[in-house]
PDB file of N, CA and C in Angstrom:
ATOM      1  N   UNK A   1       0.834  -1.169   0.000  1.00  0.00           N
ATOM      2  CA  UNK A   1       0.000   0.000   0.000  1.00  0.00           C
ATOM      3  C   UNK A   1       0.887   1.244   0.000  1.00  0.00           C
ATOM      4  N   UNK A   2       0.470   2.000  -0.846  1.00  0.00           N
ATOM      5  CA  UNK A   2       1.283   3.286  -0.451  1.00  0.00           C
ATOM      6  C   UNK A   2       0.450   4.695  -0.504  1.00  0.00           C
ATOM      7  N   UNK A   3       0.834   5.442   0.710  1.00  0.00           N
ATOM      8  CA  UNK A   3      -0.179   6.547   1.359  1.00  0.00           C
ATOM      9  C   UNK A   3       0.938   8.012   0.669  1.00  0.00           C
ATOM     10  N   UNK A   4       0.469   8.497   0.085  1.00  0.00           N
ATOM     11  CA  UNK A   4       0.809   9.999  -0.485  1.00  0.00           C
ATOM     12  C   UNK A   4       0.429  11.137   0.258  1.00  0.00           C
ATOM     13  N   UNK A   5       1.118  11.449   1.279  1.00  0.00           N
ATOM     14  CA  UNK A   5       0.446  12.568   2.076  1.00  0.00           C
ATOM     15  C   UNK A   5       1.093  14.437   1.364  1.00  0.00           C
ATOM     16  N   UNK A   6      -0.062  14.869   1.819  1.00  0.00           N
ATOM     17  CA  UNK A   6       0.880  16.154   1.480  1.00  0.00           C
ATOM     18  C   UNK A   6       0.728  16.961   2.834  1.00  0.00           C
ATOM     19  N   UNK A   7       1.540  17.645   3.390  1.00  0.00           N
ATOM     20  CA  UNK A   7       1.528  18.222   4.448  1.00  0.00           C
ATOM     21  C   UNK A   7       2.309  19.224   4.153  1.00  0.00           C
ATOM     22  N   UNK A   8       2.309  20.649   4.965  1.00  0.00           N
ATOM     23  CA  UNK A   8       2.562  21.825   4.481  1.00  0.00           C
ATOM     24  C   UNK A   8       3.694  22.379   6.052  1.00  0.00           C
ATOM     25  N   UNK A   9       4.738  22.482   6.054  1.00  0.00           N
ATOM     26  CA  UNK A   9       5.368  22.946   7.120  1.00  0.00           C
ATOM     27  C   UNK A   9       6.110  24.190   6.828  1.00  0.00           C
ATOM     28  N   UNK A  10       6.118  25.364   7.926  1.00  0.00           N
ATOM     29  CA  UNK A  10       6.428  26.197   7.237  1.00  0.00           C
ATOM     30  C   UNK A  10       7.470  26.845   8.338  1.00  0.00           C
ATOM     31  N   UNK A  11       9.115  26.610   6.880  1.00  0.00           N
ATOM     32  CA  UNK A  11      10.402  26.511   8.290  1.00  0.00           C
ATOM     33  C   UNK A  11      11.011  28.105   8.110  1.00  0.00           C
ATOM     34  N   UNK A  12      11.264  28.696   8.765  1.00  0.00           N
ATOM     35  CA  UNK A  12      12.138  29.570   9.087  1.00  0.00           C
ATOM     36  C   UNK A  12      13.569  29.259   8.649  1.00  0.00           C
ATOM     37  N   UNK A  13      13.945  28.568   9.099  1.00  0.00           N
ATOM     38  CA  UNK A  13      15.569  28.192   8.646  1.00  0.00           C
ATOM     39  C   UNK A  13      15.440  26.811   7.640  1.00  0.00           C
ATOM     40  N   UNK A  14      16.488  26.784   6.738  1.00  0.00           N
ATOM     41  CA  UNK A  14      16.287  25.269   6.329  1.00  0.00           C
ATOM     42  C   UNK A  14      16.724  24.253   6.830  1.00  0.00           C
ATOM     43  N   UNK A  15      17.370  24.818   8.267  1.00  0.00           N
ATOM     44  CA  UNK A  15      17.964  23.360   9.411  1.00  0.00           C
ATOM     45  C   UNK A  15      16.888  23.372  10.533  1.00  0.00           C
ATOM     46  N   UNK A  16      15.124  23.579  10.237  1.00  0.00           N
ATOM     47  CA  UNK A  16      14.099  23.293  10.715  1.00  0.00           C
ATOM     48  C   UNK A  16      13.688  22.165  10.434  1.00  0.00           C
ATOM     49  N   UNK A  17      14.480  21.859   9.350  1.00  0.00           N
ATOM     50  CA  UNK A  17      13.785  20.771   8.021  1.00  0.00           C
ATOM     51  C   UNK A  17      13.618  19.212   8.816  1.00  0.00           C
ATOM     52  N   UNK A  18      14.899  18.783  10.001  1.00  0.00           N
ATOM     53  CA  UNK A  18      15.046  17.907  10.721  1.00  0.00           C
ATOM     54  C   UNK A  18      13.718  17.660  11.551  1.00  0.00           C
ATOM     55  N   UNK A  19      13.567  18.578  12.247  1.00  0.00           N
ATOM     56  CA  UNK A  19      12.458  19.024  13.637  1.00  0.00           C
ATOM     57  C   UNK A  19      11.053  18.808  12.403  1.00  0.00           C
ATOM     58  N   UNK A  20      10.733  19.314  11.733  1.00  0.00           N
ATOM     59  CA  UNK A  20       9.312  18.953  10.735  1.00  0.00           C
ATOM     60  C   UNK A  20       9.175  17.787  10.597  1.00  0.00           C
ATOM     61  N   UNK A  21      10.224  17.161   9.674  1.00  0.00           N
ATOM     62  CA  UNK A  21      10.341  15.834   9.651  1.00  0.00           C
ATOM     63  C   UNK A  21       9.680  14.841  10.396  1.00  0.00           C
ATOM     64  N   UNK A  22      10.817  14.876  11.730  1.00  0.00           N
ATOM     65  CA  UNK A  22      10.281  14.183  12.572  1.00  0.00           C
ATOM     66  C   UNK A  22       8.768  14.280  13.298  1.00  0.00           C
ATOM     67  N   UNK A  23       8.677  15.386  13.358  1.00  0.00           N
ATOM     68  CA  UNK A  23       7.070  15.784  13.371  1.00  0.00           C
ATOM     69  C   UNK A  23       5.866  15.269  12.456  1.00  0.00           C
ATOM     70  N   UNK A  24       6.173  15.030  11.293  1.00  0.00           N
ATOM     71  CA  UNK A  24       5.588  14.639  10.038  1.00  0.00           C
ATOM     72  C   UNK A  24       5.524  13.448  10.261  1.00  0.00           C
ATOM     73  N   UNK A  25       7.150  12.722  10.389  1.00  0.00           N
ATOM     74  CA  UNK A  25       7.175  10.948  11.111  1.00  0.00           C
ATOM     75  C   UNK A  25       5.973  10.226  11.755  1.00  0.00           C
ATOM     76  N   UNK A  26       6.067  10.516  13.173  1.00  0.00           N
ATOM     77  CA  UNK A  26       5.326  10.779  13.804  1.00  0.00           C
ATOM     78  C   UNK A  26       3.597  10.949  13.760  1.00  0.00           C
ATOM     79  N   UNK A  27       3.624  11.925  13.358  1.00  0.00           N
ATOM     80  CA  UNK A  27       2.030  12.101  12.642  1.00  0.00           C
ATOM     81  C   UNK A  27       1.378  11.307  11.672  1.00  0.00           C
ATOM     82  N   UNK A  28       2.480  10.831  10.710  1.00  0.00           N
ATOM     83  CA  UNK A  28       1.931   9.406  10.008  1.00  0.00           C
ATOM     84  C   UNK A  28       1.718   8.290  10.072  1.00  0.00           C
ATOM     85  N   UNK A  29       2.501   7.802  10.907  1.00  0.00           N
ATOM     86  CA  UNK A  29       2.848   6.852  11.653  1.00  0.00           C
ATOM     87  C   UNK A  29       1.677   6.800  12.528  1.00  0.00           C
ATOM     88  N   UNK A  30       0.972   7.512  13.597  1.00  0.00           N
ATOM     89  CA  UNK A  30      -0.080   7.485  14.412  1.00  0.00           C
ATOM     90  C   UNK A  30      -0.987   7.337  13.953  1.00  0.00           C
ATOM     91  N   UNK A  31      -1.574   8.203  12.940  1.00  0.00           N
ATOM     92  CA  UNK A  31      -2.846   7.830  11.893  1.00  0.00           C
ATOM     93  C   UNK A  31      -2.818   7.035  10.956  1.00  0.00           C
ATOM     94  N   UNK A  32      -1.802   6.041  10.376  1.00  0.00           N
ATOM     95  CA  UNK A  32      -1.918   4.793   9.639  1.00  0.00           C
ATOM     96  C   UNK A  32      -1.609   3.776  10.138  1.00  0.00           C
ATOM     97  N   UNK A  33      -0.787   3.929  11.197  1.00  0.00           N
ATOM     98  CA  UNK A  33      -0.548   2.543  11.951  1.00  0.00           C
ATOM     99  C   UNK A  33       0.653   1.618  11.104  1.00  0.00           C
ATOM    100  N   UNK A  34       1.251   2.292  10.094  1.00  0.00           N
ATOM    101  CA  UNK A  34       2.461   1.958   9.150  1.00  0.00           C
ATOM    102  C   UNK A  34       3.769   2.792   9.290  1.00  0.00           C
ATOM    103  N   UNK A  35       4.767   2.237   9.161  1.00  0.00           N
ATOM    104  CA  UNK A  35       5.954   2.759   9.395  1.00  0.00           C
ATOM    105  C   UNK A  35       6.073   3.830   7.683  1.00  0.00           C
ATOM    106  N   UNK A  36       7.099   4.605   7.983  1.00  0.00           N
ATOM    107  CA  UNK A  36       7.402   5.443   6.537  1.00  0.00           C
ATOM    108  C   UNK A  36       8.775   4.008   5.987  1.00  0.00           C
ATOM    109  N   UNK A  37       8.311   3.658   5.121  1.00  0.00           N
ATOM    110  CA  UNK A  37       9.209   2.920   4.275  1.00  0.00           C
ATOM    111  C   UNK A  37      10.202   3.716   3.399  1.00  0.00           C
ATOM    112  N   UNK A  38      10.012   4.540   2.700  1.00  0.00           N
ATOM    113  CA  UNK A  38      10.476   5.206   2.087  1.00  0.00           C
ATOM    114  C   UNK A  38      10.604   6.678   1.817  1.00  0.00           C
ATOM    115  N   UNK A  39      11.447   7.380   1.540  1.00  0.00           N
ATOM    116  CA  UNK A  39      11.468   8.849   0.930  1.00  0.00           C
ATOM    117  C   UNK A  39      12.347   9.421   0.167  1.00  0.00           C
ATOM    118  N   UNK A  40      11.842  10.386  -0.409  1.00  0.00           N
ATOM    119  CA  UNK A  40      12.196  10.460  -2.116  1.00  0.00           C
ATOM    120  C   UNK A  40      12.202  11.972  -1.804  1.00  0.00           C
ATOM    121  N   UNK A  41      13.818  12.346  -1.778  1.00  0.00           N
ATOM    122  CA  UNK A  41      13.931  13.850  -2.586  1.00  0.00           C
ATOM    123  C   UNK A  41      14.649  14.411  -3.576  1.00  0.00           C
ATOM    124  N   UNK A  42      14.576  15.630  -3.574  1.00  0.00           N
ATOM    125  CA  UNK A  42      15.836  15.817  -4.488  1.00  0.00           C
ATOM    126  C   UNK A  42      17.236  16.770  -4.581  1.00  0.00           C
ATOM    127  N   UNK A  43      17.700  15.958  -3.635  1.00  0.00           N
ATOM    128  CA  UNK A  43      19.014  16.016  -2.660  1.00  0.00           C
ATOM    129  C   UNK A  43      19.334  17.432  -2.112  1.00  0.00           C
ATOM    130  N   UNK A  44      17.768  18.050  -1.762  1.00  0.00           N
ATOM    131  CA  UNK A  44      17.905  19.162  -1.498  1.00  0.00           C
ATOM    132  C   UNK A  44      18.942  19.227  -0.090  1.00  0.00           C
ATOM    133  N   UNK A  45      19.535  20.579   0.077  1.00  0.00           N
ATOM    134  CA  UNK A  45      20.672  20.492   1.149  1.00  0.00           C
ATOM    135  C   UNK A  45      19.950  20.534   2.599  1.00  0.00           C
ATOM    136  N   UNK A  46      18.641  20.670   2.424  1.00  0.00           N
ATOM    137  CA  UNK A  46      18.066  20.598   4.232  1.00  0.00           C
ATOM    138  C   UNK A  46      17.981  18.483   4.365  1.00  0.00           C
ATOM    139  N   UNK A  47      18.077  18.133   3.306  1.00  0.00           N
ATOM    140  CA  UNK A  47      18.019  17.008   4.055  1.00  0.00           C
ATOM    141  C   UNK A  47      18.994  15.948   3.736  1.00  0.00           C
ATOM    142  N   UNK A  48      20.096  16.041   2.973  1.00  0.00           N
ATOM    143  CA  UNK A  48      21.426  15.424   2.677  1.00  0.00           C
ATOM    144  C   UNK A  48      22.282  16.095   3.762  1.00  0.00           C
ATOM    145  N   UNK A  49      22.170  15.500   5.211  1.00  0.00           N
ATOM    146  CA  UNK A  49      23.133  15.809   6.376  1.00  0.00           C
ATOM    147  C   UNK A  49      22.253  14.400   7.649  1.00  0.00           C
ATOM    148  N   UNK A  50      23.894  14.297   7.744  1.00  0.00           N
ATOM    149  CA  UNK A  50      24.435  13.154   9.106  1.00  0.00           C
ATOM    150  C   UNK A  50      23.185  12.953   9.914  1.00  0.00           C
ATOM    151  N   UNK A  51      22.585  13.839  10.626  1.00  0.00           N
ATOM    152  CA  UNK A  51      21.265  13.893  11.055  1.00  0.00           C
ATOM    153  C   UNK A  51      20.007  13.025  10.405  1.00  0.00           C
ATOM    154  N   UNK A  52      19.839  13.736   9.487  1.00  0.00           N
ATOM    155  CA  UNK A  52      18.755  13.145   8.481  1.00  0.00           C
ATOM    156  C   UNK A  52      18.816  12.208   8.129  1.00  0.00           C
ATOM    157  N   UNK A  53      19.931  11.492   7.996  1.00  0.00           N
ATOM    158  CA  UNK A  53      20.331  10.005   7.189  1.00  0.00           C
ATOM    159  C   UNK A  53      19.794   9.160   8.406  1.00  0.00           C
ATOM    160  N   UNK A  54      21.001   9.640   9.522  1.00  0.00           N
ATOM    161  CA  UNK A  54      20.932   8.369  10.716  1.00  0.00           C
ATOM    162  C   UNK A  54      19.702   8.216  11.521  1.00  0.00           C
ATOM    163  N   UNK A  55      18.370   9.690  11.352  1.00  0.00           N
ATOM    164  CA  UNK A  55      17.213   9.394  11.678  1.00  0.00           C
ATOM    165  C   UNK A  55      16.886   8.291  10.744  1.00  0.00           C
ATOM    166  N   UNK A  56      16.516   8.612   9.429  1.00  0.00           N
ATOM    167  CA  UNK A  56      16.111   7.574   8.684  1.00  0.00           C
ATOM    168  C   UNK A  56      16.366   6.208   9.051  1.00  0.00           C
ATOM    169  N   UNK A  57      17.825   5.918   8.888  1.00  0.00           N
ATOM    170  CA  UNK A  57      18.625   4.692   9.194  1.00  0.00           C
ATOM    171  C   UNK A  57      17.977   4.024  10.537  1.00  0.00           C
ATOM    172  N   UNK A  58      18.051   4.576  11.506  1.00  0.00           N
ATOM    173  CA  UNK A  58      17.161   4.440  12.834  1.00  0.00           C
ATOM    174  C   UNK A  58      15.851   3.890  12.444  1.00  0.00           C
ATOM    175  N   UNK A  59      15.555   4.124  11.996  1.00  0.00           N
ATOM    176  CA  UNK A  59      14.024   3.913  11.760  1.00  0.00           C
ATOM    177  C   UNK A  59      13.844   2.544  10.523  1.00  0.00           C
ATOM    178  N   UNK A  60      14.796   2.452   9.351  1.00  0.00           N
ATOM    179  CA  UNK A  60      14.647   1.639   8.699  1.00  0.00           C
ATOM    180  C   UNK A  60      13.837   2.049   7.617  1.00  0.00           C
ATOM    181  N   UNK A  61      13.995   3.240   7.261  1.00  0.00           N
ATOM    182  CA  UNK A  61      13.542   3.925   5.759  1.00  0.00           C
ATOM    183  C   UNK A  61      14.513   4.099   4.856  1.00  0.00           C
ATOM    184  N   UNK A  62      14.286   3.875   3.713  1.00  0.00           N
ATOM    185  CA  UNK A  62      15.230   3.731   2.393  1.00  0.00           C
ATOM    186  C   UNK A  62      15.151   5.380   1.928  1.00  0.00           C
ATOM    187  N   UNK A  63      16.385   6.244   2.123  1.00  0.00           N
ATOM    188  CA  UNK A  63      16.400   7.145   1.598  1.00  0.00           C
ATOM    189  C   UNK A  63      16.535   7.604   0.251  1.00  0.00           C
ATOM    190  N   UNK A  64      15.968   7.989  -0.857  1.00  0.00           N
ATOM    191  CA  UNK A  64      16.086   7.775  -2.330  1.00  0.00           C
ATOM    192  C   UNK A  64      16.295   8.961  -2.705  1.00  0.00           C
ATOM    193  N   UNK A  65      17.326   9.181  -3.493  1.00  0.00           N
ATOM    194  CA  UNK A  65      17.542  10.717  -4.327  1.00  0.00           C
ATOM    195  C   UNK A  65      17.535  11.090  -5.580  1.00  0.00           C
ATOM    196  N   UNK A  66      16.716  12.368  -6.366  1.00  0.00           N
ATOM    197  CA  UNK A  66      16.846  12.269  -7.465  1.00  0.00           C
ATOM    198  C   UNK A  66      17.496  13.540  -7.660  1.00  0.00           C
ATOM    199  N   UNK A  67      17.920  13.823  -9.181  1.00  0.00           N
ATOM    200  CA  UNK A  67      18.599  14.750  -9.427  1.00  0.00           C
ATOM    201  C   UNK A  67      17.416  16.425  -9.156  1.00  0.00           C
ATOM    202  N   UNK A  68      18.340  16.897  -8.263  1.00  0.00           N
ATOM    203  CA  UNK A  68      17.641  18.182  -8.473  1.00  0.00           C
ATOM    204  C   UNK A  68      17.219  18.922 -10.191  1.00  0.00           C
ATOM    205  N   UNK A  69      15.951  19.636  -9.679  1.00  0.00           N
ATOM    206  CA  UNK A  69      15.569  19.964 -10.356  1.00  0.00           C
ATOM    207  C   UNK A  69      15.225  19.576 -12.035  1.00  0.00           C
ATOM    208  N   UNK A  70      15.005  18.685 -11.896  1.00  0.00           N
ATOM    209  CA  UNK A  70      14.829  17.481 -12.888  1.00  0.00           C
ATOM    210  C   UNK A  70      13.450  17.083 -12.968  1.00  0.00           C
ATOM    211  N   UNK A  71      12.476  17.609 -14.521  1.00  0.00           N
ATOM    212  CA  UNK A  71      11.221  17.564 -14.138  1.00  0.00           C
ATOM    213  C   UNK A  71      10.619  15.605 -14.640  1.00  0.00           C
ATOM    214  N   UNK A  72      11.846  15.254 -15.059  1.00  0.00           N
ATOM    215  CA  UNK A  72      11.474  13.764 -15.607  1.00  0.00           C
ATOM    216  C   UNK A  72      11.308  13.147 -14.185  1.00  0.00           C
ATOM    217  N   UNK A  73      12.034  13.363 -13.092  1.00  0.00           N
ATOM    218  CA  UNK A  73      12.001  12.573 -11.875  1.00  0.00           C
ATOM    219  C   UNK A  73      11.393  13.231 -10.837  1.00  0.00           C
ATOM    220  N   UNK A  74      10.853  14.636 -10.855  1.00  0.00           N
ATOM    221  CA  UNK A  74      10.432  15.352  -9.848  1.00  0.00           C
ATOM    222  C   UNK A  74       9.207  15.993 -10.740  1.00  0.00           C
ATOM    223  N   UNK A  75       8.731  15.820 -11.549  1.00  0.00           N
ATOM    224  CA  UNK A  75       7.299  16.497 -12.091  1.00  0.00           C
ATOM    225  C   UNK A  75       6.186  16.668 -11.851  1.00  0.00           C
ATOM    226  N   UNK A  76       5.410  15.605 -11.171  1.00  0.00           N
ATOM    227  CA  UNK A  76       4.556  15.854 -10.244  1.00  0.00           C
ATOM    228  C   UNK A  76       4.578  16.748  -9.007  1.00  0.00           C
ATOM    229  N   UNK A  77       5.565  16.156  -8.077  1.00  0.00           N
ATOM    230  CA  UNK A  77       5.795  17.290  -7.050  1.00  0.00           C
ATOM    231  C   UNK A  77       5.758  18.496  -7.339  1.00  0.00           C
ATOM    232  N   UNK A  78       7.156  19.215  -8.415  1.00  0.00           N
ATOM    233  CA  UNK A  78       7.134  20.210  -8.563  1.00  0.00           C
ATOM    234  C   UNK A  78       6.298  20.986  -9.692  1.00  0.00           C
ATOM    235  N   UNK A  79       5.419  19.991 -10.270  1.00  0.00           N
ATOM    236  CA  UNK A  79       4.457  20.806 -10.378  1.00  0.00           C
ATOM    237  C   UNK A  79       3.215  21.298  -9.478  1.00  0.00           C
ATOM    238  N   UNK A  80       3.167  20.386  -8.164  1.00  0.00           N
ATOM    239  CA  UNK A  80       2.232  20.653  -7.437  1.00  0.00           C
ATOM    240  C   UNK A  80       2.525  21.962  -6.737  1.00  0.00           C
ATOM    241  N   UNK A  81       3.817  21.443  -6.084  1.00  0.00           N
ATOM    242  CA  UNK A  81       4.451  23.395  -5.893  1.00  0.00           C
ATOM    243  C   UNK A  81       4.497  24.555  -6.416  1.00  0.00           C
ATOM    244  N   UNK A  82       4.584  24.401  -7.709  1.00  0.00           N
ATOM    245  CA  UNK A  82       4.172  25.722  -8.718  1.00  0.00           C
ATOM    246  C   UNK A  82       3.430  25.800  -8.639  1.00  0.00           C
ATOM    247  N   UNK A  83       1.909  24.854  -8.770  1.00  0.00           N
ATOM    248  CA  UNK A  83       0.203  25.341  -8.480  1.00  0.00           C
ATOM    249  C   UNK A  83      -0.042  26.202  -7.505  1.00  0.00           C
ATOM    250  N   UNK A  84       0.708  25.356  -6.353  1.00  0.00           N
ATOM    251  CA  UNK A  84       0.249  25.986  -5.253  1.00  0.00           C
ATOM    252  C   UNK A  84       1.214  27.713  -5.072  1.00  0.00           C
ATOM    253  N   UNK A  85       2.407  27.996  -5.103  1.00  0.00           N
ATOM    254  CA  UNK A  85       2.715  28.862  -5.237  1.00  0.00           C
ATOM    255  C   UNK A  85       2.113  29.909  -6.139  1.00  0.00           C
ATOM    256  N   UNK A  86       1.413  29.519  -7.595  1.00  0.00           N
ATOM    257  CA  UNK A  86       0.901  30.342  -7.802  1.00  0.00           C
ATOM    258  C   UNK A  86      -0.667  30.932  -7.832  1.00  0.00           C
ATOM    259  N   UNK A  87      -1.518  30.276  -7.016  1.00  0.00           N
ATOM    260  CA  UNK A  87      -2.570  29.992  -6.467  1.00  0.00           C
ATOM    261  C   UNK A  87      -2.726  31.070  -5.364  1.00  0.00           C
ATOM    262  N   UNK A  88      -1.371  30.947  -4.716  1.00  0.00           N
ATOM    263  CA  UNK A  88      -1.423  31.971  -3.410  1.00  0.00           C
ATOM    264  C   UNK A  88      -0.731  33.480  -4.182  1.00  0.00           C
ATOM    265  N   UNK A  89      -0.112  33.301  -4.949  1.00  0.00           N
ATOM    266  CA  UNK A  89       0.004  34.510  -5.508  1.00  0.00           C
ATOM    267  C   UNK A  89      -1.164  35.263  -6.069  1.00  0.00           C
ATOM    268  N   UNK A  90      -2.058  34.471  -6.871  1.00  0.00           N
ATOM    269  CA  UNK A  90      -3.266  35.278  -7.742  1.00  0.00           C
ATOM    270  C   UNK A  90      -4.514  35.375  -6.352  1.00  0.00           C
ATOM    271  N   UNK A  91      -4.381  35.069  -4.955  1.00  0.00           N
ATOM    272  CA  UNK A  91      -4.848  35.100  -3.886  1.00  0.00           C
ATOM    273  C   UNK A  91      -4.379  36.350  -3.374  1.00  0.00           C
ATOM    274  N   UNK A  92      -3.207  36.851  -2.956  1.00  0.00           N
ATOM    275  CA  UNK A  92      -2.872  37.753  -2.445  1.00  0.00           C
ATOM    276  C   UNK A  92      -2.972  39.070  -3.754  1.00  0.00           C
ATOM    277  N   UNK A  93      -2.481  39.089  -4.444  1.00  0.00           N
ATOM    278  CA  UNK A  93      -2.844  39.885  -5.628  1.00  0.00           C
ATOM    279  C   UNK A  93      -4.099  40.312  -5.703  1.00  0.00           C
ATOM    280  N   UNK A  94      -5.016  39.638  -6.014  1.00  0.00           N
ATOM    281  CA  UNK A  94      -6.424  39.833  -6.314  1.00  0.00           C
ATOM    282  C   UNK A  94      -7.213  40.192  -5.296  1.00  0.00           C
ATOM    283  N   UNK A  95      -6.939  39.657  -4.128  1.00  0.00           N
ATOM    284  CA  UNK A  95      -7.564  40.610  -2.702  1.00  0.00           C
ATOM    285  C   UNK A  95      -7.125  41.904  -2.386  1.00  0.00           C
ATOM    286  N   UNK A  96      -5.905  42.202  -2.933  1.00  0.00           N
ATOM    287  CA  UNK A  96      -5.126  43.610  -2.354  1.00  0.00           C
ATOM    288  C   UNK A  96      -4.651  43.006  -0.763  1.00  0.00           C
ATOM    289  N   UNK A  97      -4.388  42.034  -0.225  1.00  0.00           N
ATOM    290  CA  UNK A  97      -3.773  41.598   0.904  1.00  0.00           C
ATOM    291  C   UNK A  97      -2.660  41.459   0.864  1.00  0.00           C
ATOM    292  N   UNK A  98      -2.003  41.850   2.289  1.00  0.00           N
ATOM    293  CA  UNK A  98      -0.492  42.065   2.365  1.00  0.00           C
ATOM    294  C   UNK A  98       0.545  40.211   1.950  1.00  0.00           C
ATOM    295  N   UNK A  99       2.155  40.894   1.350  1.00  0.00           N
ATOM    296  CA  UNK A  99       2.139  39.716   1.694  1.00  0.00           C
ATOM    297  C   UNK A  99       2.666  38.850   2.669  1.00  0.00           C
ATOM    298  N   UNK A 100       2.115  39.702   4.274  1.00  0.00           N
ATOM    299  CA  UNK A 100       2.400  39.208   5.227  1.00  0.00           C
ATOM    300  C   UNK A 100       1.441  38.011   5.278  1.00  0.00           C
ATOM    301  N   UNK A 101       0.157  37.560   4.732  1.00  0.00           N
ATOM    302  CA  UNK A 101      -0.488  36.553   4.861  1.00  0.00           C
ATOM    303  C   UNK A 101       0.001  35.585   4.193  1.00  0.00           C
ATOM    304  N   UNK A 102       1.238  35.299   3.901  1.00  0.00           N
ATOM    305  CA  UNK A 102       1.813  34.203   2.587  1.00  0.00           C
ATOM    306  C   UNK A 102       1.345  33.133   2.954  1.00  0.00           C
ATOM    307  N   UNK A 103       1.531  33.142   4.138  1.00  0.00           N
ATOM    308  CA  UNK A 103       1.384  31.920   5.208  1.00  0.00           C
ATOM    309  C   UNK A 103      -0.295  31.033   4.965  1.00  0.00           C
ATOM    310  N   UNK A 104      -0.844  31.518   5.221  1.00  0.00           N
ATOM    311  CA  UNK A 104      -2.522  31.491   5.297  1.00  0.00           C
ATOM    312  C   UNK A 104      -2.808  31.028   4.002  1.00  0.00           C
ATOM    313  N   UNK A 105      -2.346  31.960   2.572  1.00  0.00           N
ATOM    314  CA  UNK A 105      -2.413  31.928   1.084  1.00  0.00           C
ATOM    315  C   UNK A 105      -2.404  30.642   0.694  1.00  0.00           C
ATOM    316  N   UNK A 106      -0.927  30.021   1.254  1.00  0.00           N
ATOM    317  CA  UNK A 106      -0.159  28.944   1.128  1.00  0.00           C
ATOM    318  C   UNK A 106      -1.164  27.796   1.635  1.00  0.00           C
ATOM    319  N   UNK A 107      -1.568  27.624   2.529  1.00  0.00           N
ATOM    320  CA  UNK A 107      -2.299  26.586   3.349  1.00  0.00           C
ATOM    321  C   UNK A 107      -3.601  26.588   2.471  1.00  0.00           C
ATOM    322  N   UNK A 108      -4.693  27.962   2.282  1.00  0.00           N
ATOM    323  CA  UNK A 108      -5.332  27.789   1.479  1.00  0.00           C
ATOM    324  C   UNK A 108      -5.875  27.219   0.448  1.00  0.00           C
ATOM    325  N   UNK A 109      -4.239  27.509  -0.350  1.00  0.00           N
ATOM    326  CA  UNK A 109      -4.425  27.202  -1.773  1.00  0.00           C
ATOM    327  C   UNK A 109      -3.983  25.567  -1.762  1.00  0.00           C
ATOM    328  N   UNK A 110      -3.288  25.177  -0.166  1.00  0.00           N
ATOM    329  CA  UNK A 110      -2.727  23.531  -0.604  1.00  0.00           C
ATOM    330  C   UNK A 110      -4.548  23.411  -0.237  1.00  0.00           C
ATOM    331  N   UNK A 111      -5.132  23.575   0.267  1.00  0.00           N
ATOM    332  CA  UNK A 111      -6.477  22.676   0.661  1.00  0.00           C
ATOM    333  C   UNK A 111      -7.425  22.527  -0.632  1.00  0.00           C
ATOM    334  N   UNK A 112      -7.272  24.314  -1.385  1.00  0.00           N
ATOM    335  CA  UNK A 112      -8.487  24.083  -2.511  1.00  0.00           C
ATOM    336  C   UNK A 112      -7.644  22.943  -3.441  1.00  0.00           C
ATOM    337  N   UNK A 113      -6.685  23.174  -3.712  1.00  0.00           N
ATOM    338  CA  UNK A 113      -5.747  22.092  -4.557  1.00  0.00           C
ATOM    339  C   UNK A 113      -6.156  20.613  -4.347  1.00  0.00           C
ATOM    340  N   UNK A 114      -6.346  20.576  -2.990  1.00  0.00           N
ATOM    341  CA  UNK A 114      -6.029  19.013  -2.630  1.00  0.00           C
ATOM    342  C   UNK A 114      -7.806  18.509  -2.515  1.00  0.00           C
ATOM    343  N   UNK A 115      -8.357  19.125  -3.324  1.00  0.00           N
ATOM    344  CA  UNK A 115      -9.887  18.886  -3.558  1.00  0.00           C
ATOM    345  C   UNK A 115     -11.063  18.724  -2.104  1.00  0.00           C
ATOM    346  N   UNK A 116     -10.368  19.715  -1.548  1.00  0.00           N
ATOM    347  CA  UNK A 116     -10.909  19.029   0.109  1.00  0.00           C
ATOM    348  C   UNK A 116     -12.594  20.204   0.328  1.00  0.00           C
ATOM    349  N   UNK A 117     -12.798  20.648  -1.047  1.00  0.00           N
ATOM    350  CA  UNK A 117     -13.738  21.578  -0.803  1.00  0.00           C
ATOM    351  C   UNK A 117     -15.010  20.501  -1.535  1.00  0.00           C
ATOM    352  N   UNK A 118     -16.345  20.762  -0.891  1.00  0.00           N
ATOM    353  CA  UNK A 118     -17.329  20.163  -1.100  1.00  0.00           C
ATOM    354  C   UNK A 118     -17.526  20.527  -2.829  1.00  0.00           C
ATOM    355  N   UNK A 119     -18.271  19.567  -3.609  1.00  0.00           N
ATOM    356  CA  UNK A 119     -18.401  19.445  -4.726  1.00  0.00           C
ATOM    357  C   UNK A 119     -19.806  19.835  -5.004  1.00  0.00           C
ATOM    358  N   UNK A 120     -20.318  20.399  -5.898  1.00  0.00           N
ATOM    359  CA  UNK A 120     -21.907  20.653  -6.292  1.00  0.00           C
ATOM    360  C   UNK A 120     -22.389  20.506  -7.610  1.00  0.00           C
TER     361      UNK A 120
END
């Protein structure tokens, strides 16, 4: 079985990236009752470090890397990120709202994205 979550964390530094993680771990793990088998990035630098590996390793998840920025191996994702980035842009734009709400925009636009709005 494999569970596709999308979850939205929003780090201040990119050596937050550890602390989310494990937070994310955690949170999946409780509501499926399945370990994370696997994860797939693209060798971005918040999570290619000693830390990150030997959590994984600890745990018994296969860490998998693809070439950055590479839309043959990362296309879905990063197209979901462009949606959503620009979703919250034509959000803040079109309201005249600061873009101190990026935050809010962002969460928004992952929910209308992720079809979680009633259908009619």
């Amino acid at each position: 079985m494999r569970i596709i979550s999308q979850e939205i964390y929003f780090l201040k530094r990119k050596s937050d990236a550890l602390e989310a993680f494990k937070t994310f771990m955690v949170k999946m793990e409780k509501q499926t009752g399945m370990k994370i088998k696997a994860i797939s990035n693209d060798n971005g630098s918040e999570y290619v470090n000693s830390a990150f590996k030997d959590l994984l390793n600890n745990h018994g998840t296969v860490y998998q890397t693809t070439v950055q920025y590479c839309l043959q191996q990362n296309g879905a994702v990063e197209r979901a990120n462009q949606t959503i980035v620009e979703m919250t842009i034509c959000m803040l734009q079109n309201s005249g709202m600061s873009q101190n709400l990026w935050t809010g925009a962002v969460t928004t636009a992952s929910y209308i994205r992720t079809g979680r709005l009633p259908r009619y």
